[in-house]
PDB file of N, CA and C in Angstrom:
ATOM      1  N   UNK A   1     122.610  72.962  94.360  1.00  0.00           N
ATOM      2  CA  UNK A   1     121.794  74.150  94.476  1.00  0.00           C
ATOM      3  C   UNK A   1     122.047  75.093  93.317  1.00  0.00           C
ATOM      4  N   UNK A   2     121.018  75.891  92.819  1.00  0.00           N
ATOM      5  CA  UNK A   2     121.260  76.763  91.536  1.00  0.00           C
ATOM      6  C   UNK A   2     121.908  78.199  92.584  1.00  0.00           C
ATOM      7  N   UNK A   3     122.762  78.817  91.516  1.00  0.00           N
ATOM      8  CA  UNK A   3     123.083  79.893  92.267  1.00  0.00           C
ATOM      9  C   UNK A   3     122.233  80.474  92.813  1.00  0.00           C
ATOM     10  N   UNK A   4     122.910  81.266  94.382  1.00  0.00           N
ATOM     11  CA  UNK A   4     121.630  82.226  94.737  1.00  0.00           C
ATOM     12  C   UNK A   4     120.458  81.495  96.097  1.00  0.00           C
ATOM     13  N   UNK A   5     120.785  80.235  95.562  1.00  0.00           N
ATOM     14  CA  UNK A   5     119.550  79.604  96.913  1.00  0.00           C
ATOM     15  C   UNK A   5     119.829  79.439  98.463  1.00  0.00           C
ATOM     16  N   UNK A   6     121.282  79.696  98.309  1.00  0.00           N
ATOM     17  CA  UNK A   6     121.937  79.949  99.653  1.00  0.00           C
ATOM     18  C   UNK A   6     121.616  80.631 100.531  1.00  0.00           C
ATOM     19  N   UNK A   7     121.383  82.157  99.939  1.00  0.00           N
ATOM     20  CA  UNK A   7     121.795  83.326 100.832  1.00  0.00           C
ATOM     21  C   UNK A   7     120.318  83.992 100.599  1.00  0.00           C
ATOM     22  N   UNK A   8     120.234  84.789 101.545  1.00  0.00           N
ATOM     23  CA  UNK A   8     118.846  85.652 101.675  1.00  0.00           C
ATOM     24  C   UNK A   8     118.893  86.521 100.175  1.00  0.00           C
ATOM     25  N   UNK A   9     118.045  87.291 100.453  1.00  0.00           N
ATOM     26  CA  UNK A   9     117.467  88.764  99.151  1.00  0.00           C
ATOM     27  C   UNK A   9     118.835  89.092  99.150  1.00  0.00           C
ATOM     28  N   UNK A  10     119.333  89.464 100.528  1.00  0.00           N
ATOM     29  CA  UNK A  10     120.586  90.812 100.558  1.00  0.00           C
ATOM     30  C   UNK A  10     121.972  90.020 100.548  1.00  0.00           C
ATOM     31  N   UNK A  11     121.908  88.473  99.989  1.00  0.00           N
ATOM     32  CA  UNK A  11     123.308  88.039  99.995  1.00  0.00           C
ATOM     33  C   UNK A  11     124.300  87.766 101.253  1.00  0.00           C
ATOM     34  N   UNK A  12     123.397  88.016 102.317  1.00  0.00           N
ATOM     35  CA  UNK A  12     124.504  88.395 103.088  1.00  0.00           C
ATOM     36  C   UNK A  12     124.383  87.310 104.315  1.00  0.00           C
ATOM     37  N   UNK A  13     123.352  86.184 104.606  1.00  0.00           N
ATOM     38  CA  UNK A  13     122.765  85.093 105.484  1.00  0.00           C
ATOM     39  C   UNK A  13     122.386  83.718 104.172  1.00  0.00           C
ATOM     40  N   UNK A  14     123.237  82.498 105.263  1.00  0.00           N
ATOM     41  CA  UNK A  14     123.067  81.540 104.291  1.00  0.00           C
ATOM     42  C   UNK A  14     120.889  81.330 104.393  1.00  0.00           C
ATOM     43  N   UNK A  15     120.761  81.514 103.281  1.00  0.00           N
ATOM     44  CA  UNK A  15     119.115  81.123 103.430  1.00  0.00           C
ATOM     45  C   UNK A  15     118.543  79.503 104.330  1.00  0.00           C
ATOM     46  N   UNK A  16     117.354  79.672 105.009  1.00  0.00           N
ATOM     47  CA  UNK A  16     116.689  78.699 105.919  1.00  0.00           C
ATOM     48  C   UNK A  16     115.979  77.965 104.823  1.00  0.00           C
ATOM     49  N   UNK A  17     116.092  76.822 105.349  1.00  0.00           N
ATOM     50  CA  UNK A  17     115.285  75.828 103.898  1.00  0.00           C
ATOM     51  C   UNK A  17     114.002  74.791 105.071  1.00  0.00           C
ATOM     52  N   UNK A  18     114.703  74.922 106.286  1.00  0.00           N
ATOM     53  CA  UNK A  18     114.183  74.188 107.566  1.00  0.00           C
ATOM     54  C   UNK A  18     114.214  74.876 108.612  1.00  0.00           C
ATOM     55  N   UNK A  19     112.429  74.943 109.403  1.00  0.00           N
ATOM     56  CA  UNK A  19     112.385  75.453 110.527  1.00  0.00           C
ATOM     57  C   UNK A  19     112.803  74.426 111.190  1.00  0.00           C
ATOM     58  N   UNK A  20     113.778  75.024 112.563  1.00  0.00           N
ATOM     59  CA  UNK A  20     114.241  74.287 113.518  1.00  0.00           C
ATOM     60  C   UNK A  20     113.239  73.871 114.439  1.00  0.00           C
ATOM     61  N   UNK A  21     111.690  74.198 114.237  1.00  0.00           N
ATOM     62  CA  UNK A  21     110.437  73.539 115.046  1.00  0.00           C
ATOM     63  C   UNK A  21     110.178  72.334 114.077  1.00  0.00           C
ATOM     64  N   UNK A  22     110.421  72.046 112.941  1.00  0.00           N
ATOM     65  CA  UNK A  22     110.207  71.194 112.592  1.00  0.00           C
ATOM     66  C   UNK A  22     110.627  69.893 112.643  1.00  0.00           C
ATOM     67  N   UNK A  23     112.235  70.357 113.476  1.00  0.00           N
ATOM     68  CA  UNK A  23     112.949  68.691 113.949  1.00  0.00           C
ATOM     69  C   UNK A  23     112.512  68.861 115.583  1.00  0.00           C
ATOM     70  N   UNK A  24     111.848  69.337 115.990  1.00  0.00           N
ATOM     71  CA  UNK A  24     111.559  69.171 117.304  1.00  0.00           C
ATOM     72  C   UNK A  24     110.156  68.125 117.376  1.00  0.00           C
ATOM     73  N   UNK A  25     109.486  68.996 116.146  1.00  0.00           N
ATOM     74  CA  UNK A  25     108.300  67.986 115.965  1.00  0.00           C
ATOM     75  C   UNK A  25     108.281  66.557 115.868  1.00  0.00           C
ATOM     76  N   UNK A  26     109.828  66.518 114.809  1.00  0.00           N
ATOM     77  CA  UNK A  26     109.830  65.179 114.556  1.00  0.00           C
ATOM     78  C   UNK A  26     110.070  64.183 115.577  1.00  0.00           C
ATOM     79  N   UNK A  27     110.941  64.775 115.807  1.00  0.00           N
ATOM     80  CA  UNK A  27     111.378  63.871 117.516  1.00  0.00           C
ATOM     81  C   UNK A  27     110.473  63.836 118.849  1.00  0.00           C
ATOM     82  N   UNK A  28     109.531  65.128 118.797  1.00  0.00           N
ATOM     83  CA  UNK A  28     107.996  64.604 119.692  1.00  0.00           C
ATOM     84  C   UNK A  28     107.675  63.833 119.373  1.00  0.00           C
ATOM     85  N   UNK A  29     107.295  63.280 117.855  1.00  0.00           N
ATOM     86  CA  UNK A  29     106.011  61.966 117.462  1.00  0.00           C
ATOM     87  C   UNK A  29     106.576  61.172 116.803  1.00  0.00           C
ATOM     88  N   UNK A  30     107.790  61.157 116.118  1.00  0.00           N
ATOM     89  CA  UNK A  30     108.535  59.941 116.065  1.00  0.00           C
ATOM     90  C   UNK A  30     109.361  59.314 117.012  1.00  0.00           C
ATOM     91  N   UNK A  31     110.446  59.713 117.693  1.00  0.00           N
ATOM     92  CA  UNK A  31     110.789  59.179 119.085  1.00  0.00           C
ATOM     93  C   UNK A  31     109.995  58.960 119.901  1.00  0.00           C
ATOM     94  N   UNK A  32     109.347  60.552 120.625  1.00  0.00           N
ATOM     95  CA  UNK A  32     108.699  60.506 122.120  1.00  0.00           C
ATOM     96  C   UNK A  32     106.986  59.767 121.558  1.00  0.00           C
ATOM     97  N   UNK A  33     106.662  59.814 120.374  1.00  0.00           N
ATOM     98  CA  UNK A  33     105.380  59.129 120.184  1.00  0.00           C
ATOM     99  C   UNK A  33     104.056  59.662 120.628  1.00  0.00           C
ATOM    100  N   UNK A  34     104.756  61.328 120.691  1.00  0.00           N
ATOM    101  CA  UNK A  34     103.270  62.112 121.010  1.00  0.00           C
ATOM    102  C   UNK A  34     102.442  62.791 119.894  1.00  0.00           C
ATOM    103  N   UNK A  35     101.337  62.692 120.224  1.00  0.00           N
ATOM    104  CA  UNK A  35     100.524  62.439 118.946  1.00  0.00           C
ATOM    105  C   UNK A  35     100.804  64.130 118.156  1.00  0.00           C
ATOM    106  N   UNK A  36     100.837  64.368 116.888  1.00  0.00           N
ATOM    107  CA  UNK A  36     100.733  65.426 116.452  1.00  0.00           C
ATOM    108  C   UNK A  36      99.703  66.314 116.908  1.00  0.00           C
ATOM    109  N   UNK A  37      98.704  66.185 117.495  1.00  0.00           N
ATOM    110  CA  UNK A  37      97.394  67.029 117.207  1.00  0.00           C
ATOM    111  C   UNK A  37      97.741  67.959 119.155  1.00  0.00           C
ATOM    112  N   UNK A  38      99.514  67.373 119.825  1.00  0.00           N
ATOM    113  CA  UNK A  38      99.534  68.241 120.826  1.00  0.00           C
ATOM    114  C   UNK A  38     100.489  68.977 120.400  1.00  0.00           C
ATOM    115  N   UNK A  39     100.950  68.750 119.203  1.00  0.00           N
ATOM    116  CA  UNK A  39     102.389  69.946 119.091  1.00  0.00           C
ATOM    117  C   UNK A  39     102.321  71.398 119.285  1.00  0.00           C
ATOM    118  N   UNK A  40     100.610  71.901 118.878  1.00  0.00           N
ATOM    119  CA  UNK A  40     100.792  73.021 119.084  1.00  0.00           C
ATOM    120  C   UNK A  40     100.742  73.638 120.509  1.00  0.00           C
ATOM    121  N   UNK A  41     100.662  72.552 121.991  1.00  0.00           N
ATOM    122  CA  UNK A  41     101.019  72.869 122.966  1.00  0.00           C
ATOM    123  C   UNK A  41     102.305  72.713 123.671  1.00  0.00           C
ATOM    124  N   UNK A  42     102.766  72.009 122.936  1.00  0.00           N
ATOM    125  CA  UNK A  42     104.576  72.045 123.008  1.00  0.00           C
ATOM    126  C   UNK A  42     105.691  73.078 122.436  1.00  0.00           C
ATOM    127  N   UNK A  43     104.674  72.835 121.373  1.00  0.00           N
ATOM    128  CA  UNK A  43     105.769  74.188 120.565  1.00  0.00           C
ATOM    129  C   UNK A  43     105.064  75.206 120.235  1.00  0.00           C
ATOM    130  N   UNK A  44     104.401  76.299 121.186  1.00  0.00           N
ATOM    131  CA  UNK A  44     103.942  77.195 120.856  1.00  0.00           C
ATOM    132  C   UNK A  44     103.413  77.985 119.572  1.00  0.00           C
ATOM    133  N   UNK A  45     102.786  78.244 118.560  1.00  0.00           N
ATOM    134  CA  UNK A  45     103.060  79.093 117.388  1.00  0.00           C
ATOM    135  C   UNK A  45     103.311  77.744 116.161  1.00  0.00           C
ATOM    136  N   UNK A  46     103.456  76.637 116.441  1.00  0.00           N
ATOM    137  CA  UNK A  46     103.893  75.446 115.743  1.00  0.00           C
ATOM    138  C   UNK A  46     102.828  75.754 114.379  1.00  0.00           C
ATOM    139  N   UNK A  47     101.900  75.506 114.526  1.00  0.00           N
ATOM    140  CA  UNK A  47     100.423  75.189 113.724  1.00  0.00           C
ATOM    141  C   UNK A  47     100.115  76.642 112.378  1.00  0.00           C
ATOM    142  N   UNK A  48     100.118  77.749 112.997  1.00  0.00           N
ATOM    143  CA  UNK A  48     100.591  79.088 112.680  1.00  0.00           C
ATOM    144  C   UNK A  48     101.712  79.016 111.185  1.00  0.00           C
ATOM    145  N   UNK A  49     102.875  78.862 112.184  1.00  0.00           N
ATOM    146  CA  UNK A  49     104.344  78.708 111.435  1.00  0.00           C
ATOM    147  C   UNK A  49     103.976  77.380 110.465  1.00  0.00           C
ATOM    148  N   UNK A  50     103.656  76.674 110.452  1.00  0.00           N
ATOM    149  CA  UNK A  50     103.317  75.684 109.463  1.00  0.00           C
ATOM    150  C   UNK A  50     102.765  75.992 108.334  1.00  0.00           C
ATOM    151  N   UNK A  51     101.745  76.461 108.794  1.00  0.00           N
ATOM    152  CA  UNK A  51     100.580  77.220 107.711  1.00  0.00           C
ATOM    153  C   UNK A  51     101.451  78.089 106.822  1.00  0.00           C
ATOM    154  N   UNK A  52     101.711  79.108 107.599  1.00  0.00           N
ATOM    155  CA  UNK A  52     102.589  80.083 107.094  1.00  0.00           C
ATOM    156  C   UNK A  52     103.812  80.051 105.958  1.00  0.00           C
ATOM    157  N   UNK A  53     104.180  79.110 105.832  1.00  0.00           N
ATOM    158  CA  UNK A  53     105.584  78.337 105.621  1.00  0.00           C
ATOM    159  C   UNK A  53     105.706  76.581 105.605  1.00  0.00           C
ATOM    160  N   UNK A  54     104.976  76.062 104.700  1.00  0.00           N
ATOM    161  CA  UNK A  54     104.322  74.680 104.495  1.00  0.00           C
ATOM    162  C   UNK A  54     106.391  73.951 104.239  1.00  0.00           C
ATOM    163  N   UNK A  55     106.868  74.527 103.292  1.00  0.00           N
ATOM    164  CA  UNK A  55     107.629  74.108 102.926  1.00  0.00           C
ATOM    165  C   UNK A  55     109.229  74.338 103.662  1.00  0.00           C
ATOM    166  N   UNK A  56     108.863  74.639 104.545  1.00  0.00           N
ATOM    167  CA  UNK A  56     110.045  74.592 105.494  1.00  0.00           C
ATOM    168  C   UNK A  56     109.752  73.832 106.626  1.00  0.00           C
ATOM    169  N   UNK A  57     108.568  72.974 106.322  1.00  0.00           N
ATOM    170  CA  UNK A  57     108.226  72.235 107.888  1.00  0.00           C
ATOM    171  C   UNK A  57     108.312  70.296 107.327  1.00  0.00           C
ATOM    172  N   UNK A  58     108.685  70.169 105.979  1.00  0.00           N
ATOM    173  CA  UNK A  58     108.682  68.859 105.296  1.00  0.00           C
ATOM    174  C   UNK A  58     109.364  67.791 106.660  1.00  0.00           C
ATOM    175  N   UNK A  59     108.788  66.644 106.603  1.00  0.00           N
ATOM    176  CA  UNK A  59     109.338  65.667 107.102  1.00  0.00           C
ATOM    177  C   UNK A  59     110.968  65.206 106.899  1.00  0.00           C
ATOM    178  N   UNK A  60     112.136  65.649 107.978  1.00  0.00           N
ATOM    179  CA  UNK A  60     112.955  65.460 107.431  1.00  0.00           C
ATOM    180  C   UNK A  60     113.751  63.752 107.380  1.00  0.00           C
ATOM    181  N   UNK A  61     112.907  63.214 107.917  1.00  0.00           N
ATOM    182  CA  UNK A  61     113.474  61.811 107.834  1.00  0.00           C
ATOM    183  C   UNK A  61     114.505  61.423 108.913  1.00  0.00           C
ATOM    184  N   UNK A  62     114.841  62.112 109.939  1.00  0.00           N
ATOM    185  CA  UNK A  62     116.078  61.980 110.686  1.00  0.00           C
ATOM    186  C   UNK A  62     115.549  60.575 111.390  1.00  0.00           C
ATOM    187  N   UNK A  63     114.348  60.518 112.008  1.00  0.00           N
ATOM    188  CA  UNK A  63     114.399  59.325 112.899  1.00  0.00           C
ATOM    189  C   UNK A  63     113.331  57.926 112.464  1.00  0.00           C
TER     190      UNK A  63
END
């Protein structure tokens, strides 16, 4: 990591690189095999937060 990518503006919180809805997702439709197009009734706000923030929702490969 280049300095700095850690921590928020104020230094003071290690910075989020991954929403934690995004390994929930994964494990709905890669484990449980439910189709993406219900996540946004599972995970409330899912679809929203995606949009919002494309790059904190990347496929993380866990399963």
């Amino acid at each position: 990591w280049a300095p700095g990518d850690l921590f928020s503006t104020k230094d003071r919180y290690i910075r989020r690189n991954t929403d934690y809805r995004s390994v929930f997702a994964e494990i709905f439709t890669r484990h449980f095999g439910d189709d993406p197009s219900l996540l946004e009734s599972i995970i409330p706000g899912y679809t929203e937060a995606v949009q919002a923030n494309p790059t904190e929702f990347q496929s993380l490969g866990i399963l």
